[in-house]
N, C-alpha and C. Protein backbone atom coordinates (compact mmCIF):
# COMPACT_ATOMS: atom_id res chain seq x y z
N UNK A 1 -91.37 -165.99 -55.83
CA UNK A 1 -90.27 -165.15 -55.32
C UNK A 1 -88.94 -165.65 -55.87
N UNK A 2 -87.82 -164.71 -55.94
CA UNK A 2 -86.98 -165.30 -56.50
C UNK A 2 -85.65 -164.93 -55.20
N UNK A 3 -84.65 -165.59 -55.39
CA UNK A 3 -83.35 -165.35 -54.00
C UNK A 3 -82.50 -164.73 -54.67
N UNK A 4 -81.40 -163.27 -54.23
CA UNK A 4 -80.75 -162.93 -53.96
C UNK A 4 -79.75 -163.96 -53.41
N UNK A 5 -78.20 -164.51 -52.97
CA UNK A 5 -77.61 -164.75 -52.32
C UNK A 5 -76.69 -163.85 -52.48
N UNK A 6 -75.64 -163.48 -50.97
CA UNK A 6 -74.13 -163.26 -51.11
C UNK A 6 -73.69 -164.03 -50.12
N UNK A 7 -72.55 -164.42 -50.57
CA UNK A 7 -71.11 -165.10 -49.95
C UNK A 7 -70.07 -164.77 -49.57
N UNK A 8 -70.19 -164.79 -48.28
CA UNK A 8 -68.85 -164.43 -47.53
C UNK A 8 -68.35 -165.24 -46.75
N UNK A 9 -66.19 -165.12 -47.15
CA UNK A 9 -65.60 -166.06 -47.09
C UNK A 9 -65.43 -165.41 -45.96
N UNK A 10 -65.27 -165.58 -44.21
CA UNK A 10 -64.34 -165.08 -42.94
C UNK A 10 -63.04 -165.13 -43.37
N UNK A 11 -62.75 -165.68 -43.79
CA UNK A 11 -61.53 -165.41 -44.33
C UNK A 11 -60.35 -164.21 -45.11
N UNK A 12 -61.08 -163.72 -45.83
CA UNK A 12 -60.90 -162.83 -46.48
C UNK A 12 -61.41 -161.05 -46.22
N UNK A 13 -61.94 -161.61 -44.54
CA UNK A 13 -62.86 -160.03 -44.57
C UNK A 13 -61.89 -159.65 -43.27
N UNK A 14 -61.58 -158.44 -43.34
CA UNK A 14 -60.72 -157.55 -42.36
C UNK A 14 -61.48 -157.97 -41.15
N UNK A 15 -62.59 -157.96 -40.57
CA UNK A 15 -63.21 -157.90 -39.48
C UNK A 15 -64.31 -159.23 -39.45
N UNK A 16 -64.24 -160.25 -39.77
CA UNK A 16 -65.43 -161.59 -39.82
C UNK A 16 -66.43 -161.53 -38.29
N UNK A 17 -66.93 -160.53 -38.22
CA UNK A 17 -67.75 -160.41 -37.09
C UNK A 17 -69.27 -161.21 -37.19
N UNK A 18 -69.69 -161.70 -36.54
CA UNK A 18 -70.58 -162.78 -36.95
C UNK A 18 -71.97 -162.07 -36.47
N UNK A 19 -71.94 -160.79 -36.29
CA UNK A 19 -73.02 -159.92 -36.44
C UNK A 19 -73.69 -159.43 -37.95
N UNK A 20 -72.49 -159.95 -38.75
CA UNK A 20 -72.43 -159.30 -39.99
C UNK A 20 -73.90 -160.23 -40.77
N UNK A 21 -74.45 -161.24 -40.29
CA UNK A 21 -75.23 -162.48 -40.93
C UNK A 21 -76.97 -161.79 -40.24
N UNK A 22 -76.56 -160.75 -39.29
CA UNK A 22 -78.19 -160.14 -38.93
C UNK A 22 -78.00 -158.57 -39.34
N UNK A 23 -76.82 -158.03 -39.63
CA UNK A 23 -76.84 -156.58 -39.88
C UNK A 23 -77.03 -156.15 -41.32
N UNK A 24 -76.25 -156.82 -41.95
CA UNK A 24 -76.38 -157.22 -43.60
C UNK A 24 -78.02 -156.99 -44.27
N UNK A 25 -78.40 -157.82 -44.22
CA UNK A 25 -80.06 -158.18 -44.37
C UNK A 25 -81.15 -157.48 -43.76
N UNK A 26 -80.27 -156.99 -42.79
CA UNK A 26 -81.68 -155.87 -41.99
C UNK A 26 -81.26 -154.78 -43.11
N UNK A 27 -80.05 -154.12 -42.99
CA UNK A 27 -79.70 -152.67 -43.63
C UNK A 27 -80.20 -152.89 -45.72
N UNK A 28 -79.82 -154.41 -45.87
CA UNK A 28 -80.67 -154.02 -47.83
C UNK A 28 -82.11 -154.12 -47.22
N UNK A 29 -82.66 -154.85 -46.34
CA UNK A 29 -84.44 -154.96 -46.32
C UNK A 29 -85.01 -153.21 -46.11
N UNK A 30 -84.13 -152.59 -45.34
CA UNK A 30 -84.56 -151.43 -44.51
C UNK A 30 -84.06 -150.28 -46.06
N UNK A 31 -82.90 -150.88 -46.86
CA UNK A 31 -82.70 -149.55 -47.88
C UNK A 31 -83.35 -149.80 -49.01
N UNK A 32 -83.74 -151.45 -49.31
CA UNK A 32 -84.62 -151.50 -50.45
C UNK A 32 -86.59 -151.16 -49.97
N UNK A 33 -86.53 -150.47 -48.90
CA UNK A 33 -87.95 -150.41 -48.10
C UNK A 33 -88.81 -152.12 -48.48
N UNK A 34 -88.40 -152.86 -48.25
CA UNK A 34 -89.04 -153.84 -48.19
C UNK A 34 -89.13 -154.83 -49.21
N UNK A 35 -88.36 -154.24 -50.77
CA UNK A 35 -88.50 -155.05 -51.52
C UNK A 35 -87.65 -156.53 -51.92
N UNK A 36 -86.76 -155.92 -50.88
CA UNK A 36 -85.40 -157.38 -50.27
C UNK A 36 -85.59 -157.83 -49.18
N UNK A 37 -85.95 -159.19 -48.76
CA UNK A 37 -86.30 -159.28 -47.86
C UNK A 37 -85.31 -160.54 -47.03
N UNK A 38 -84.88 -160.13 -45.69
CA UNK A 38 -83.99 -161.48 -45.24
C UNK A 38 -84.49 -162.88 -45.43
N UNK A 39 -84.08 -163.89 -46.00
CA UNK A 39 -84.81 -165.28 -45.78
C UNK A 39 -83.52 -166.07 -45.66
N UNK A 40 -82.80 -165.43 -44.05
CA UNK A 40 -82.05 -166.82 -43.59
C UNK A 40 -80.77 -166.83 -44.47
N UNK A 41 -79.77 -167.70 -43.31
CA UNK A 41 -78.47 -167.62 -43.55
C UNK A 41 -77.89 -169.07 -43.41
N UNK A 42 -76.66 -169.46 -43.67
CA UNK A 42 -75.81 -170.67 -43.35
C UNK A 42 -74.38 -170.82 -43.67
N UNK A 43 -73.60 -171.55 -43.47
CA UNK A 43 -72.46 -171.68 -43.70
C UNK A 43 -72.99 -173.15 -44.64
N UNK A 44 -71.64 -172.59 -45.99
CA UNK A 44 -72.13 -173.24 -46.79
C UNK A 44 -70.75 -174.19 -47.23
N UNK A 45 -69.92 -174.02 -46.49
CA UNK A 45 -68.48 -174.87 -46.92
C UNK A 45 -68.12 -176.30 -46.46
N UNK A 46 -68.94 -176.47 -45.03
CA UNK A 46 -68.64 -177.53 -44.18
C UNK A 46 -67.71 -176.97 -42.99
N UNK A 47 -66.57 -176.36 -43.22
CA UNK A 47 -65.92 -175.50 -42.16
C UNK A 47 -66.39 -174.47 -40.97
N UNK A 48 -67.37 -174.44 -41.89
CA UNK A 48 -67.72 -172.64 -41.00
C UNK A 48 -67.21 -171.30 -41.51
N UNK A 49 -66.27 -171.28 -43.01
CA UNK A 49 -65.87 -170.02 -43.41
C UNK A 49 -66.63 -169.34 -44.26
N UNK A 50 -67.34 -170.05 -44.88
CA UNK A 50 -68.32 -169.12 -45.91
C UNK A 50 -69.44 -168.98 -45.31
N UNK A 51 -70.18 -168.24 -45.20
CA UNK A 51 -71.47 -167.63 -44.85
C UNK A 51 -71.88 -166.91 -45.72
N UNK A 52 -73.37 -167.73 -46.11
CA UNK A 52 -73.92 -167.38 -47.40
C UNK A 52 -75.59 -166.46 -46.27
N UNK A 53 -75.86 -165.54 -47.31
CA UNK A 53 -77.10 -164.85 -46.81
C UNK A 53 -77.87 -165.11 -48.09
N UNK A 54 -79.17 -165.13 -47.70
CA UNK A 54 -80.38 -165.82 -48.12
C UNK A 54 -81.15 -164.63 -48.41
N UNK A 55 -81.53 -163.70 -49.83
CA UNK A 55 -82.59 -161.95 -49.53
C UNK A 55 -83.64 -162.56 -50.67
N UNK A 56 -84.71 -162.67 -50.18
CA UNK A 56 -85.66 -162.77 -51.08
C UNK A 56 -86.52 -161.67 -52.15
N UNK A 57 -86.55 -161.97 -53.20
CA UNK A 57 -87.34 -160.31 -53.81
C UNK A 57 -88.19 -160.79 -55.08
N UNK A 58 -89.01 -160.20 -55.16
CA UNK A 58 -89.86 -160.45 -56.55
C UNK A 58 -89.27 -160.33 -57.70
N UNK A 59 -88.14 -159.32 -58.02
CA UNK A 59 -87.53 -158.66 -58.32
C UNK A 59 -85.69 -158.77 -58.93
N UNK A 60 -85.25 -160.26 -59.14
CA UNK A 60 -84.12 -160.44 -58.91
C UNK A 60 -83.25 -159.32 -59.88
N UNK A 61 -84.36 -159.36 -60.87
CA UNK A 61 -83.32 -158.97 -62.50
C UNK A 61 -82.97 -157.56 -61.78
N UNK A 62 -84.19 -156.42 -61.38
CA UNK A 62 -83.21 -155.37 -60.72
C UNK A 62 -82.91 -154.85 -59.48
N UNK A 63 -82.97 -155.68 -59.05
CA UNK A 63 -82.14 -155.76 -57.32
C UNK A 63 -80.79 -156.24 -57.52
N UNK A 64 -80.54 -157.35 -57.78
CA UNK A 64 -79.20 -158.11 -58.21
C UNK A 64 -78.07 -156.55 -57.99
N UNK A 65 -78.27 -155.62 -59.52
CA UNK A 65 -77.18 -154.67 -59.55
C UNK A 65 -77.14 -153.39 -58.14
N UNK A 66 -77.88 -153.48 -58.10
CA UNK A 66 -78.25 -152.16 -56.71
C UNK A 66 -77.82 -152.58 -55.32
N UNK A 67 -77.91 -154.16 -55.10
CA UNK A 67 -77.65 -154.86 -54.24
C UNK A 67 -75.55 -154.74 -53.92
N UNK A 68 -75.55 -154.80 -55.29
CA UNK A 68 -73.95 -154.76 -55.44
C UNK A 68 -73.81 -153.70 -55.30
N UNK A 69 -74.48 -152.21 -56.19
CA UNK A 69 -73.72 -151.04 -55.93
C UNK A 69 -73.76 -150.72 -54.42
N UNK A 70 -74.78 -151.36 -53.55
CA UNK A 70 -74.68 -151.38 -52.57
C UNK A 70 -73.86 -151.16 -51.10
N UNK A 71 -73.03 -152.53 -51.62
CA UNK A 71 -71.68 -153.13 -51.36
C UNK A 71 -70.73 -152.47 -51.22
N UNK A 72 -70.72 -151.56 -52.76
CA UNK A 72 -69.76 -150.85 -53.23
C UNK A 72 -69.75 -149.60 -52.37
N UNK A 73 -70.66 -149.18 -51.60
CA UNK A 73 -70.90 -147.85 -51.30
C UNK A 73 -70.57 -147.59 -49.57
N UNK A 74 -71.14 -148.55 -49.33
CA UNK A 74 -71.65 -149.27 -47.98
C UNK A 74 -70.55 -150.13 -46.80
N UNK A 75 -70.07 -149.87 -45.69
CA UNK A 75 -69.22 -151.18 -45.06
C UNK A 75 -70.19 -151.80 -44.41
N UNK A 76 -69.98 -152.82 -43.99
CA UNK A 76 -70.60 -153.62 -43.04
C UNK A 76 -69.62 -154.49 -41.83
N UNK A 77 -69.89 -154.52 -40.52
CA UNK A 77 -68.87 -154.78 -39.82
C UNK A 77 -67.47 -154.52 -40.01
N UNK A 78 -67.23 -153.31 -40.40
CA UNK A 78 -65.67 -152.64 -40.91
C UNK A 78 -65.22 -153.45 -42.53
N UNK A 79 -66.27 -153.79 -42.94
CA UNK A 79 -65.85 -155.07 -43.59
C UNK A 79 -66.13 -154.12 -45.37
N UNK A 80 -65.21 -154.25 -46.45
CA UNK A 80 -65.66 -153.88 -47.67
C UNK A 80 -66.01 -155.10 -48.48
N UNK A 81 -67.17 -154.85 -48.21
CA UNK A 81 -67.98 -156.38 -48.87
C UNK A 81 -67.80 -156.31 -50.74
N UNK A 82 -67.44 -155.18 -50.96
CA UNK A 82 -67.24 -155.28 -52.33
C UNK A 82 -66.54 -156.10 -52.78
N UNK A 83 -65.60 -156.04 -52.75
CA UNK A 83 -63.77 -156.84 -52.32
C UNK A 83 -63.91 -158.28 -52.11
N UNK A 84 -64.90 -158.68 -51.19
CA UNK A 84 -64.26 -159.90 -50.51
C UNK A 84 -65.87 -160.87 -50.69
N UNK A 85 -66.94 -160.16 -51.36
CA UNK A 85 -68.40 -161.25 -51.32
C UNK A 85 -68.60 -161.39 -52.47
N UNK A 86 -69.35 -162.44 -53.30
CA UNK A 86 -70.05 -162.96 -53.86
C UNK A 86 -71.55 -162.48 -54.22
N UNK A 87 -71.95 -161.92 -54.98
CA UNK A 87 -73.79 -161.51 -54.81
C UNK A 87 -74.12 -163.16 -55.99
N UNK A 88 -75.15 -163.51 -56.05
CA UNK A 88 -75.37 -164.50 -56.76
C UNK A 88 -76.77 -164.34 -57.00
N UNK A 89 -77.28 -165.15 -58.25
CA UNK A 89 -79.10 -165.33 -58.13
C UNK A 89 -79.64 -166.88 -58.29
N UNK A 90 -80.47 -166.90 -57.80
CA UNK A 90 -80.86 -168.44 -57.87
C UNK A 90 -81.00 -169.00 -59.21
N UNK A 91 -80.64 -170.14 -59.32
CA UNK A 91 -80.67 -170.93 -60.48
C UNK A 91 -82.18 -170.28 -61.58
N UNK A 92 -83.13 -170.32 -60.94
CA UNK A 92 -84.59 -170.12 -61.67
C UNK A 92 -84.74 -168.40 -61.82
N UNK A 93 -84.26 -167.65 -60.98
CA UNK A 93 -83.82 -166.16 -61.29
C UNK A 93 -82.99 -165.94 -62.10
N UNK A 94 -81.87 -166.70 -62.70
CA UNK A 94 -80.64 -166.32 -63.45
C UNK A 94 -81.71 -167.22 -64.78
N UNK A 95 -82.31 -168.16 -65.04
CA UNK A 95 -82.78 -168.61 -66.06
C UNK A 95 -84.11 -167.64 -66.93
N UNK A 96 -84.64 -166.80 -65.36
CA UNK A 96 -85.33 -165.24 -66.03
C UNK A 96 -84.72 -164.60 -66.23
N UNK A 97 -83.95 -164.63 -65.77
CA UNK A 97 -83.10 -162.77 -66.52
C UNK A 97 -82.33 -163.20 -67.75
N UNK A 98 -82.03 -164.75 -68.16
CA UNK A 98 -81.58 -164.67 -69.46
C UNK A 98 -82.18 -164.77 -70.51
N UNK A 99 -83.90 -165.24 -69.80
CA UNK A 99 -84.56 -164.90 -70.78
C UNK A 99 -85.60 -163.94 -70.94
N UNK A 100 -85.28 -162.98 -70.06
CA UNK A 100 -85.71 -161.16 -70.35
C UNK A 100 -84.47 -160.68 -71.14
N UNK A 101 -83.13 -161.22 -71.86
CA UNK A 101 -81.82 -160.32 -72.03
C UNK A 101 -82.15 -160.96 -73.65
N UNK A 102 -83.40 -161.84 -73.98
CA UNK A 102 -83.48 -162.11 -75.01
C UNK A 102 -84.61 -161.43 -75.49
N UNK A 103 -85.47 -160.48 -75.29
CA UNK A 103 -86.36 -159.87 -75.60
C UNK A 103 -85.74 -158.54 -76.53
N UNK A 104 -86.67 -158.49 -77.79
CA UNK A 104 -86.03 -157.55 -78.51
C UNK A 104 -86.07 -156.13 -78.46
N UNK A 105 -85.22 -155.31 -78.79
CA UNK A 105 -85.50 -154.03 -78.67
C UNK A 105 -85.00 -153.44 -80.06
N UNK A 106 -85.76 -152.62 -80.44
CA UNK A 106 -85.32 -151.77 -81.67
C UNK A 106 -84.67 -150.65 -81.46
N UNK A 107 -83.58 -150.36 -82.43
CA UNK A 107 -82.50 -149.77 -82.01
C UNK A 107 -83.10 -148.86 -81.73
N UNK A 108 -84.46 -148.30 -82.57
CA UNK A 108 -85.03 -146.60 -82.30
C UNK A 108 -85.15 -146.22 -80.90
N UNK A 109 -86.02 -147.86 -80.25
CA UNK A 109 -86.33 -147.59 -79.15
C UNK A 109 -84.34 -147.66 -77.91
N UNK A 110 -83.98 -147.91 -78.47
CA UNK A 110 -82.14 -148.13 -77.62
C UNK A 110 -81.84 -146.86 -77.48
N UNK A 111 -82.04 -146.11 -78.69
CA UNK A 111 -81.98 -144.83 -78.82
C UNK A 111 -82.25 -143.47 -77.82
N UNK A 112 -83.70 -144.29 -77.93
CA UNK A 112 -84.60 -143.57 -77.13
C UNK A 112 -84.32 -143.34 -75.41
N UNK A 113 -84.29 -144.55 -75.07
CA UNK A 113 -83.50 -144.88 -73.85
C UNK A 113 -82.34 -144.19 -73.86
N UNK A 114 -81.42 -144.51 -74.37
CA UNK A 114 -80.02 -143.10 -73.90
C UNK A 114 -80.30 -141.86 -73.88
N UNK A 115 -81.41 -141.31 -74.98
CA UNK A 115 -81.84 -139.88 -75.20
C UNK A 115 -82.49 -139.27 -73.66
N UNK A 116 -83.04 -140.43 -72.99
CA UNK A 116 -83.76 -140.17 -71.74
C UNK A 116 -82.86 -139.89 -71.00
N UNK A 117 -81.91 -141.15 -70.60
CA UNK A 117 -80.78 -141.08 -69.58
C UNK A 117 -80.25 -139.72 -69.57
N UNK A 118 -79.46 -139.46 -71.12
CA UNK A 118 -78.64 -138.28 -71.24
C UNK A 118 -79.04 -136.99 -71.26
N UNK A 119 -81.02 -136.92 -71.15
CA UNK A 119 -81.46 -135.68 -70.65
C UNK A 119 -81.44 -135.42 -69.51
N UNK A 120 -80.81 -136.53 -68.56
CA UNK A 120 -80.82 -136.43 -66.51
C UNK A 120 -79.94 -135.50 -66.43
N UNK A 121 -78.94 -135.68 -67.70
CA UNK A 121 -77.54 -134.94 -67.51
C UNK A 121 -77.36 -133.48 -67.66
N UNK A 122 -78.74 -132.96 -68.11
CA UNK A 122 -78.74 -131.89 -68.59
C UNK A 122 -78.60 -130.34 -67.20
N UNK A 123 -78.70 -131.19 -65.99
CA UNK A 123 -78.74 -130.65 -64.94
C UNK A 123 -77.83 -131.42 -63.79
N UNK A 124 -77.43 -130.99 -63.05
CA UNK A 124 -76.55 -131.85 -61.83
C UNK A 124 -77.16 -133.41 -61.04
N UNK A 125 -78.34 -133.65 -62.08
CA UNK A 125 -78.96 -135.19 -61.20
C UNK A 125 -78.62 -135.76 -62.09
N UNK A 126 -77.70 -135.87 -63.06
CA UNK A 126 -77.86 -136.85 -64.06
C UNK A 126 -77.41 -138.72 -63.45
N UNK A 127 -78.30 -139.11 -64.57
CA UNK A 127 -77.53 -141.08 -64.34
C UNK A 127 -76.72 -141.42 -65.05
N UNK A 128 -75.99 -142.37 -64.30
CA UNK A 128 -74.79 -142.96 -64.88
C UNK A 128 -75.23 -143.60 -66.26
N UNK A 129 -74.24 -144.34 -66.67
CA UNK A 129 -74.51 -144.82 -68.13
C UNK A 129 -74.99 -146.45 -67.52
N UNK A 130 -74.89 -146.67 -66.26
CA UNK A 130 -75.27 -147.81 -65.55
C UNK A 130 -76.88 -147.97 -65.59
N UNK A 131 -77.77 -146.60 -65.33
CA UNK A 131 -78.34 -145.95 -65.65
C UNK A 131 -79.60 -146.82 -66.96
N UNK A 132 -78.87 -146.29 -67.96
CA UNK A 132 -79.01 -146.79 -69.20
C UNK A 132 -78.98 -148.19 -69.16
N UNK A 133 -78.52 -148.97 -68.57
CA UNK A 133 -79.04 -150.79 -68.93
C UNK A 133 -79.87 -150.65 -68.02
N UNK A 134 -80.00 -150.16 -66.96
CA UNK A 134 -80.92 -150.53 -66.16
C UNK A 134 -82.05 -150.22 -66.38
N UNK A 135 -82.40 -148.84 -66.86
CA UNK A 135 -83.83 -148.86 -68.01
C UNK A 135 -83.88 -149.77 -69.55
N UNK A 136 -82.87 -150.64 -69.74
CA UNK A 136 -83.13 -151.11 -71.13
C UNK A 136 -83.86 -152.54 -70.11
N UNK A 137 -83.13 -153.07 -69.35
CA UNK A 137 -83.30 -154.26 -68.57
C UNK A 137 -84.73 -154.72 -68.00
N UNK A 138 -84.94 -153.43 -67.55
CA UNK A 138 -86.25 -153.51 -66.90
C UNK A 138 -87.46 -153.08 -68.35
N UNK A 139 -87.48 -152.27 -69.33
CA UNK A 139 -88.00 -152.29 -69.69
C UNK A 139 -87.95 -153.75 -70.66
N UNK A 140 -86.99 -154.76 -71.13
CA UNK A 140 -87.09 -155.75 -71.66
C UNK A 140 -88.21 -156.98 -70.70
N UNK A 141 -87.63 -156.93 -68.90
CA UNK A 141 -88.43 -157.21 -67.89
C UNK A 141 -90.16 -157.16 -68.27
N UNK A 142 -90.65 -156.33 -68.07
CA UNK A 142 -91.78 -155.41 -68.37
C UNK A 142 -92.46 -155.99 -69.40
N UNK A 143 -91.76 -156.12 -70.71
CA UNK A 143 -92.59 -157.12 -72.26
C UNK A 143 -92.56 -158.40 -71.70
N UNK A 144 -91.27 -158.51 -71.21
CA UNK A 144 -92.17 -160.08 -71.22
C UNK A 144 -92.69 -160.84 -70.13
N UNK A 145 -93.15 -159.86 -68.86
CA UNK A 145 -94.46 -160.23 -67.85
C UNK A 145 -95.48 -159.67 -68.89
N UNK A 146 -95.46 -158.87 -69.56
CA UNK A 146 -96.72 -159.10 -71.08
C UNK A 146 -97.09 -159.64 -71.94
N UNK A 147 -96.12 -161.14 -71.65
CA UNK A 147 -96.33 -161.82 -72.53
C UNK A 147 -95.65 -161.56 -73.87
N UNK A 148 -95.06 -160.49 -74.27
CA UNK A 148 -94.25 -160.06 -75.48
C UNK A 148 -92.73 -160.25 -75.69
N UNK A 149 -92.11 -160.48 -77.04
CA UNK A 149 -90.42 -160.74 -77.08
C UNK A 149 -90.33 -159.76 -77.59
N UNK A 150 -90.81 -158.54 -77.47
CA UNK A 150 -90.02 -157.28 -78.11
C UNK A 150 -90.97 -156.05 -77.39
N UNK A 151 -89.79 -155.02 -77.23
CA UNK A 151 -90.49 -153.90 -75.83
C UNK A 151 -91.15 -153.08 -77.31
N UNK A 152 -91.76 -152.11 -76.32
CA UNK A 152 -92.29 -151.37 -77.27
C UNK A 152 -92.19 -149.84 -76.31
N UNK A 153 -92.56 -148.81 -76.74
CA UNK A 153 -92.22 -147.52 -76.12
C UNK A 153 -93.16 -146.92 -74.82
N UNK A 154 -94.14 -148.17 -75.09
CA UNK A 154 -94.90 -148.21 -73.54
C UNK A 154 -94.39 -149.14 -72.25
N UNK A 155 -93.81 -149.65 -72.89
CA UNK A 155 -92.85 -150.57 -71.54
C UNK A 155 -91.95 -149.26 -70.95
N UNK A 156 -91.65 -148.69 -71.90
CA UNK A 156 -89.80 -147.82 -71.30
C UNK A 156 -90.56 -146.87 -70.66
N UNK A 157 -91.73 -146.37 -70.54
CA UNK A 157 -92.52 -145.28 -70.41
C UNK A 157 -93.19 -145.57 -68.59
N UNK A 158 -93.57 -146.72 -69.06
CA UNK A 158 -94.06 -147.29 -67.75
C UNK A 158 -92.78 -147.62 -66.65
N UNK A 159 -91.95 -147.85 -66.89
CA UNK A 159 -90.41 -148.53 -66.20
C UNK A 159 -89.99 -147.58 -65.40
N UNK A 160 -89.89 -146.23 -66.62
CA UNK A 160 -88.62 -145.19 -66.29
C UNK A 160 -89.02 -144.70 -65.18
N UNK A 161 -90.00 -144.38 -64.13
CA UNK A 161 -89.64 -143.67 -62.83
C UNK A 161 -89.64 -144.91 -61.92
N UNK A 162 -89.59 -145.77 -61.67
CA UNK A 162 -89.09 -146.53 -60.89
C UNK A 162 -87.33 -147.04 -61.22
N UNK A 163 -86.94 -146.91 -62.63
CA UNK A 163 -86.15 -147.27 -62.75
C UNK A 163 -84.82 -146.52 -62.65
N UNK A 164 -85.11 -144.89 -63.09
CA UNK A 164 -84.52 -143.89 -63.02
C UNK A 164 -84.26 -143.60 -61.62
N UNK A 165 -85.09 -142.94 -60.67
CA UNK A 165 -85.63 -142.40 -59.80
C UNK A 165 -84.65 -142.22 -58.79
N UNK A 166 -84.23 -143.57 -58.41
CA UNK A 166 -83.19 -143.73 -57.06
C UNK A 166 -81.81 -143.73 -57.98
N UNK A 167 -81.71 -143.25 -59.17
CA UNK A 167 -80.47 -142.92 -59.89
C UNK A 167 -80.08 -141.68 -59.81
N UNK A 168 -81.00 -140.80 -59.75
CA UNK A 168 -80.69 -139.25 -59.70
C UNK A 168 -80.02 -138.94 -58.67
N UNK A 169 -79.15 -138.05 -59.08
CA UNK A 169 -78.00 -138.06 -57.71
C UNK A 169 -78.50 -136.31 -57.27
N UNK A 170 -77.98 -135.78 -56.29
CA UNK A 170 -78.50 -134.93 -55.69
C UNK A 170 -79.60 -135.14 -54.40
N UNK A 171 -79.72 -133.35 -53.90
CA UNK A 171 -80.37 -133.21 -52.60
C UNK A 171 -81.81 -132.96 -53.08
N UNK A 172 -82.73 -134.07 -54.23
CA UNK A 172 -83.93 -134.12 -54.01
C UNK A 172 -84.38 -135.19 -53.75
N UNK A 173 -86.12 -134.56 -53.42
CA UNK A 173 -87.12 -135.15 -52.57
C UNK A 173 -87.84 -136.07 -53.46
N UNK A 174 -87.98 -137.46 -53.65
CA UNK A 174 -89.12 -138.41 -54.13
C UNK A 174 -90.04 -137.90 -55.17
N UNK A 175 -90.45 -136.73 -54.85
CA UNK A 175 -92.08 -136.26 -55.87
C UNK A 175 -90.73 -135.74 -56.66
N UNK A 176 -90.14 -134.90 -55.66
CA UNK A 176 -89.12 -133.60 -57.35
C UNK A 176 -88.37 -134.95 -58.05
N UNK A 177 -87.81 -135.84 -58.14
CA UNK A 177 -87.37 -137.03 -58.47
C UNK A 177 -88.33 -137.59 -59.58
N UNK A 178 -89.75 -137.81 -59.14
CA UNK A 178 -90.94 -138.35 -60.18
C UNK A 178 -91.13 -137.42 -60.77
N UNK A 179 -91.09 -135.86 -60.99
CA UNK A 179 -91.53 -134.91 -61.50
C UNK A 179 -90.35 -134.94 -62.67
N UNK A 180 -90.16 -135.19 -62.57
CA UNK A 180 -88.43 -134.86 -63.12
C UNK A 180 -88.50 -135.92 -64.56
N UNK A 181 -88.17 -137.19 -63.96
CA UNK A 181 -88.72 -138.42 -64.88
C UNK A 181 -89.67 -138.02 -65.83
N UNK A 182 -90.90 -137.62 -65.20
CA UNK A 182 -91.87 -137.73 -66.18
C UNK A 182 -91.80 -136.34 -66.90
N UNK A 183 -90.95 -135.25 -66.91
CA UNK A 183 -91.04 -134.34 -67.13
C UNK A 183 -90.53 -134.61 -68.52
N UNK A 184 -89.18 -135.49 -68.38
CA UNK A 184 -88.40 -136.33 -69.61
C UNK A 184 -89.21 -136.92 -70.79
N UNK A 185 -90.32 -137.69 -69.86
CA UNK A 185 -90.98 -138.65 -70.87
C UNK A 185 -91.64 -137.94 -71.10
N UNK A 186 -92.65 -136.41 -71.18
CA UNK A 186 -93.34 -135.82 -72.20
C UNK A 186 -91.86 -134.59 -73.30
N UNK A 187 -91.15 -134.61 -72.88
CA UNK A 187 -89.97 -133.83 -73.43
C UNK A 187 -89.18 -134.64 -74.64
N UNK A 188 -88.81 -135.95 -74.25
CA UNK A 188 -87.75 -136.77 -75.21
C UNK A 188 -88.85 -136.91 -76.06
N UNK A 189 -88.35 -137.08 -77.85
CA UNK A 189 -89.27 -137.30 -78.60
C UNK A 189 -89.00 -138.65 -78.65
N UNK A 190 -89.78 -139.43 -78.90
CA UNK A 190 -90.53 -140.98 -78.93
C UNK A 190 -90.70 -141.15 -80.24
N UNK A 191 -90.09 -142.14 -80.84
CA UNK A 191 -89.47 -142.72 -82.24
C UNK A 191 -90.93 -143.62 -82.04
N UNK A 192 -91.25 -143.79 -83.73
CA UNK A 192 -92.66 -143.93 -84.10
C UNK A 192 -92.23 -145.79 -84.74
N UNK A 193 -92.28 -146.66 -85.29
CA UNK A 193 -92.02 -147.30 -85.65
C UNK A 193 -92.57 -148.95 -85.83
N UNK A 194 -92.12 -150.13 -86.42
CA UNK A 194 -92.95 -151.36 -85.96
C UNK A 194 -91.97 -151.96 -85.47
N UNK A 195 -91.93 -151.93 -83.82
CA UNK A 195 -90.90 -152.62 -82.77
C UNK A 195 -90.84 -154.27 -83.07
N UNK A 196 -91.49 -154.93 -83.67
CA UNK A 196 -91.34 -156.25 -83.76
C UNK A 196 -90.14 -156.59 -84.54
N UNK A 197 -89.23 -157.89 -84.25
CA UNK A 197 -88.42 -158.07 -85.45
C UNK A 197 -88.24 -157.58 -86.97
């Protein structure tokens, strides 16, 4: 498992309600359905002003950003956690994700990936261009739990509806969401090539 942390200074938050250390962690466990999970809190200054939260996930490389847009979207105890917290990843999580950010990708396949993204756009669900790293990320993710340093067009293939999915903006339902995705991946044409260095 790998840790999530955020840090919050009382100091700096409009409202330092100390509910904020059980409400926090329930609301990402309950919006990531389970894939963030609370593991515990502390004050981490000696004072008592920082209060660090503890979210555990299999998952750091793409929780980390979602966790933040989170933040961004979200108050907590009147509080705009965007502004005033810290998200962090554990030492051994930040040493995977720098070495998933070293896995290669061929530009065809980089390509390919925006061509996907920028077909969301073709209708009112489209994804951000945020979007777009987050399918390059995860599909780099993906090669190398395969043991591979370079993706290939079955990683991005396998990725994209989990990765897309909760990007599509609009009033649809989960399946119209997966339907959608995969509707892309038999639609975008898929660059033929030898993905290795």
């Amino acid at each position: 498992m790998q840790t999530i942390i955020i840090s919050m200074d009382s100091r700096k938050m409009e409202n330092p309600d100390l509910d904020i250390r059980y409400l926090l962690p329930d609301r990402i466990e309950e919006w990531s359905r389970g894939a963030v999970n609370d593991d515990g809190y502390d004050y981490v200054d000696g004072e008592g002003h920082i209060l660090a939260v503890w979210l555990e996930t299999e998952d750091a490389e793409s929780w980390w950003p979602r966790v933040v847009e989170l933040l961004k979207t979200e108050r907590f105890c009147e509080n705009d956690l965007s502004e005033t917290a810290l998200v962090l990843v554990s030492q051994e999580a930040a040493a995977r994700i720098e070495q998933c950010r070293q896995v290669y990708v061929h530009d065809d396949l980089r390509g390919y990936i925006v061509a996907l993204v920028q077909a969301t756009r073709k209708n009112r669900t489209g994804v951000s261009p945020r979007g777009t790293l987050a399918l390059l990320r995860a599909s780099q993710g993906y090669a190398l739990v395969q043991g591979r340093d370079f993706v290939v067009p079955e990683d991005i293939k396998t990725v994209a509806v989990p990765a897309l999915c909760h990007r599509l903006i609009g009033e649809l339902e989960e399946a119209q969401k997966r339907s959608l995705v995969d509707g892309l991946l038999n639609s975008v044409e898929l660059p033929t090539e030898d993905w290795k260095r």
